[in-house]
Protein backbone atom coordinates (compact mmCIF):
# COMPACT_ATOMS: atom_id res chain seq x y z
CA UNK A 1 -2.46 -5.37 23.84
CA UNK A 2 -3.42 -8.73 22.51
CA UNK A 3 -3.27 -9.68 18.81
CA UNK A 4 -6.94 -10.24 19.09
CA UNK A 5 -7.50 -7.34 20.31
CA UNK A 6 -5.47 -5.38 17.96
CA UNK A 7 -6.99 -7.03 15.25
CA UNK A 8 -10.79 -6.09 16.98
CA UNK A 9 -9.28 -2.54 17.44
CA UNK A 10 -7.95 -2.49 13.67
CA UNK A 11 -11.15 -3.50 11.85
CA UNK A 12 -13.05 -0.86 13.74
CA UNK A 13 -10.93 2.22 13.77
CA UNK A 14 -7.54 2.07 11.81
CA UNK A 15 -9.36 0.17 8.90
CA UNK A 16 -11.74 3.06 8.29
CA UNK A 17 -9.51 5.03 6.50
CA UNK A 18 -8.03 2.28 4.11
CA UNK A 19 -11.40 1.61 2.85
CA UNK A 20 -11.97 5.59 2.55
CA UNK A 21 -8.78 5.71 0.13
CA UNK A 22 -10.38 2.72 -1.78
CA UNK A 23 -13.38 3.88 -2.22
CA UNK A 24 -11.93 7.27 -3.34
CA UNK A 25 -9.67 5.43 -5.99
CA UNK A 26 -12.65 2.96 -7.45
CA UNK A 27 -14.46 6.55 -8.27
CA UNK A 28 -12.00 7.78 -9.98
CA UNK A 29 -11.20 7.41 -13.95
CA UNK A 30 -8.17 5.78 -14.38
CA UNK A 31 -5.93 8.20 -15.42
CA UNK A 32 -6.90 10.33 -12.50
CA UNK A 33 -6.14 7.28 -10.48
CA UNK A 34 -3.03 6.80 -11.47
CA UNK A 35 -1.66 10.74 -11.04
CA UNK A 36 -3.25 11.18 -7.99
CA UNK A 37 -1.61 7.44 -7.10
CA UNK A 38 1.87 8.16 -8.17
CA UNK A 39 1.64 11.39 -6.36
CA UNK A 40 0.73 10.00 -3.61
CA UNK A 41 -2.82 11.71 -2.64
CA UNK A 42 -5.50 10.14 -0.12
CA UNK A 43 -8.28 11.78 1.30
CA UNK A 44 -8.15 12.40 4.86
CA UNK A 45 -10.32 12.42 7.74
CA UNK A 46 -11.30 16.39 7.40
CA UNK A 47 -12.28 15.69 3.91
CA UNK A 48 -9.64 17.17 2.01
CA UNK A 49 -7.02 15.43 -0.39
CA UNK A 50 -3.39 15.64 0.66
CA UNK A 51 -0.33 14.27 0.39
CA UNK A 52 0.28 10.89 2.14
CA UNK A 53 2.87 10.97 5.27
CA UNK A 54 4.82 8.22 2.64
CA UNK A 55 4.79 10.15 0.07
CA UNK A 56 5.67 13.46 1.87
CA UNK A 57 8.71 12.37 2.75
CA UNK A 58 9.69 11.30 -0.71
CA UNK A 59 8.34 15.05 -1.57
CA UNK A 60 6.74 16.09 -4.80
CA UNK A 61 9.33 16.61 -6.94
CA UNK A 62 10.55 13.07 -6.89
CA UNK A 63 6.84 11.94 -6.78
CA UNK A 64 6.31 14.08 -9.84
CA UNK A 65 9.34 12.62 -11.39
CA UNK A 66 8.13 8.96 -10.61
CA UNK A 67 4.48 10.08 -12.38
CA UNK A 68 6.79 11.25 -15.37
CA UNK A 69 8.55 7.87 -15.96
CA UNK A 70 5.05 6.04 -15.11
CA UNK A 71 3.55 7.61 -17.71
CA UNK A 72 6.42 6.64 -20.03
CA UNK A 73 6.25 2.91 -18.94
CA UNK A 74 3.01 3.08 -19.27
CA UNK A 75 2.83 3.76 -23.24
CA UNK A 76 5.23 0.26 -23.21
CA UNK A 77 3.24 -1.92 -20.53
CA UNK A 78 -0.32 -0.15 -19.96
CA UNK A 79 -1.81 -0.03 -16.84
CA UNK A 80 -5.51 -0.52 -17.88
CA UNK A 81 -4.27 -3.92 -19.01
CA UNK A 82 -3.04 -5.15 -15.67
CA UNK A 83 -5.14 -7.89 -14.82
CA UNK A 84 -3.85 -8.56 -11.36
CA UNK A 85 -2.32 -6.94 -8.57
CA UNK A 86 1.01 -7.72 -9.14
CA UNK A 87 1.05 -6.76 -13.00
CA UNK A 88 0.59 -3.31 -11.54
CA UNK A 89 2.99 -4.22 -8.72
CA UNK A 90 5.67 -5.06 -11.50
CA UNK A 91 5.30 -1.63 -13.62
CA UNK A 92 5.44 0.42 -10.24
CA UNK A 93 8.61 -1.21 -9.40
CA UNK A 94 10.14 -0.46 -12.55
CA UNK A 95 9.29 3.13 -11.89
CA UNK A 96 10.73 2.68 -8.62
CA UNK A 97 14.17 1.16 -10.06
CA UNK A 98 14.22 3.72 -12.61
CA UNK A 99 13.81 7.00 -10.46
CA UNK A 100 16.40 8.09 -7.74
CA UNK A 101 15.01 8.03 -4.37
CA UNK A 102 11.60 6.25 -4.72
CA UNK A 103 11.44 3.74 -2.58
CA UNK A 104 9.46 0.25 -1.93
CA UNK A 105 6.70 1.82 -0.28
CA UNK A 106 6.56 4.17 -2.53
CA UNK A 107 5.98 1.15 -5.24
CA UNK A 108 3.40 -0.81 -3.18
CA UNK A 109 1.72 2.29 -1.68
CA UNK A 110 1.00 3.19 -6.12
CA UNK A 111 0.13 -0.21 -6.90
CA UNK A 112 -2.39 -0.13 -4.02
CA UNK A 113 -4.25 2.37 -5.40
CA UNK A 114 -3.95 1.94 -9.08
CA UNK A 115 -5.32 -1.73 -8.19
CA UNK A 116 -8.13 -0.25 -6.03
CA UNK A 117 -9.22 1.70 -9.04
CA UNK A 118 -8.81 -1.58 -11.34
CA UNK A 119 -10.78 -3.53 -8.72
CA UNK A 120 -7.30 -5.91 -8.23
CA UNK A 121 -5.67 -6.66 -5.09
CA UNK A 122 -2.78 -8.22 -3.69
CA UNK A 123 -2.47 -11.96 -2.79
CA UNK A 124 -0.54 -11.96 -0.42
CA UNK A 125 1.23 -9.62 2.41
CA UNK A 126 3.56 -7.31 0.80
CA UNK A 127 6.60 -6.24 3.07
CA UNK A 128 8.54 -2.83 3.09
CA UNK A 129 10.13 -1.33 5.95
CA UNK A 130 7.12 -0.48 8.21
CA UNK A 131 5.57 -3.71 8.12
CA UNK A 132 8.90 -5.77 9.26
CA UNK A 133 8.42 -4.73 12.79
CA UNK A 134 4.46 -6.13 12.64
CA UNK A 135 5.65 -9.12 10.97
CA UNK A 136 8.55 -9.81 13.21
CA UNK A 137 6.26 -9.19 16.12
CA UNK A 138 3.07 -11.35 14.98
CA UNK A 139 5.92 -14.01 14.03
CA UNK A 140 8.19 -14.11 17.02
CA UNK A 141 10.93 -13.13 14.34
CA UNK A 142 10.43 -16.92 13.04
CA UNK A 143 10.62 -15.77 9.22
CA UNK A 144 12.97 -15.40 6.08
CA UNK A 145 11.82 -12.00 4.93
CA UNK A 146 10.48 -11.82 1.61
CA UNK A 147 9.35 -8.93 -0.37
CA UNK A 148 5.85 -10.54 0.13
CA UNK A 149 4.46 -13.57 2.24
CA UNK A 150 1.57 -15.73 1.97
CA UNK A 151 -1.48 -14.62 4.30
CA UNK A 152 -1.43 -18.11 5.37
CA UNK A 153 2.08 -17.71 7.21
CA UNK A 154 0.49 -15.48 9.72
CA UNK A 155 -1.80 -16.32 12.69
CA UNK A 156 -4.94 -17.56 11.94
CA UNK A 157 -6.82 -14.31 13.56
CA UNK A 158 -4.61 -11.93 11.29
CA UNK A 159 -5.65 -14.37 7.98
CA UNK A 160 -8.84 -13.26 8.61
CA UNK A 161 -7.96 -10.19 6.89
CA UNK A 162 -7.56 -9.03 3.34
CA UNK A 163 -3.49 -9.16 2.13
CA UNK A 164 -3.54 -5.50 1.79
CA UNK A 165 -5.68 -5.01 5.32
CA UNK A 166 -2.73 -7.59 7.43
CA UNK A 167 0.03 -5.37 5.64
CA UNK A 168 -1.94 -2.07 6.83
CA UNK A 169 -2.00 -3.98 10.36
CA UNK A 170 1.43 -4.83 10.44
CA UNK A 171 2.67 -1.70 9.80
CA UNK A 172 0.42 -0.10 12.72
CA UNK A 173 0.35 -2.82 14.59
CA UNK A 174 4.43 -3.34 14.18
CA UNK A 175 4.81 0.70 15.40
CA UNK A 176 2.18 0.50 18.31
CA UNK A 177 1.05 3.89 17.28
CA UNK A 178 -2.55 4.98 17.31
CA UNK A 179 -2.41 6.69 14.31
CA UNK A 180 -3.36 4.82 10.49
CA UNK A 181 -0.03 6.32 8.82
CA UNK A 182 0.61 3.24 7.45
């Protein structure tokens, strides 16, 4: 498949559910937002509220244990102060640092939604391990990895997404799956 026609095929299936998880965090209160974010919980197509496939893998008990030391953080640098994306990117990956086995996407995937709920959003394309294989593939492999990239290193077709939408691409994109688990 084309990149222009993954990008076609993106915005009108795989994008659906990212803007279902925003809209689910922007109607929460905050401190619901950031539980239900640390522990990783998005609605799903049936409805219900489950565990994300990310944060499954991490499991609860280590997600709990990442809400724990949020929560502390968060009574030195709070959250409802954040005024951009990455101010909540920088807390979550202090949590991430501080708590065995929680990993990058685990940081990004909490500052995602916490920002959602605080109407912030990343500037540019943040990369974990999912996305590498979308960026190496939209890139030719023509990149020094960084933790995040400008939107403007990517095709122009891809720019015409939102930072967090091109890393939700990537990452499906980057796995050829048909699946949003990403």
């Amino acid at each position: 498949m084309t990149l222009n026609k993954a990008i076609k095929k993106y915005k009108t299936v795989e994008c659906v559910h990212l803007k279902e998880i925003e809209k689910y965090y922007k109607n929460l209160d905050l401190s619901d937002a950031i539980s239900q974010a640390t522990l990783g919980q998005s609605p799903k197509f049936n409805g219900k509220i489950n565990m994300d496939s990310h944060q499954r893998r991490v499991g609860t008990k280590v997600c709990r244990t990442g809400l724990d030391e949020l929560l502390r953080i968060d009574k030195i640098h709070p959250i409802a102060k954040c005024k951009s994306f990455e101010d909540v990117f920088k807390i979550t990956e202090q949590v991430r640092k501080n708590t065995f086995r929680l990993g990058a996407l685990w940081s990004y995937d909490t500052a995602l939604r916490i920002g959602f709920n605080l109407g912030v959003y990343p500037k540019e394309v943040y990369v974990q391990a999912g996305v590498i294989k979308g960026v190496n593939k939209a890139l030719k492999g023509k990149i020094q990895m960084k933790r995040s990239l400008p939107l403007t290193t990517f095709p122009k077709v891809i720019q015409q997404l939102k930072p967090h939408e091109a890393e939700n691409f990537l990452c499906i994109w980057g796995k050829n799956n048909r699946k949003n688990n990403c």
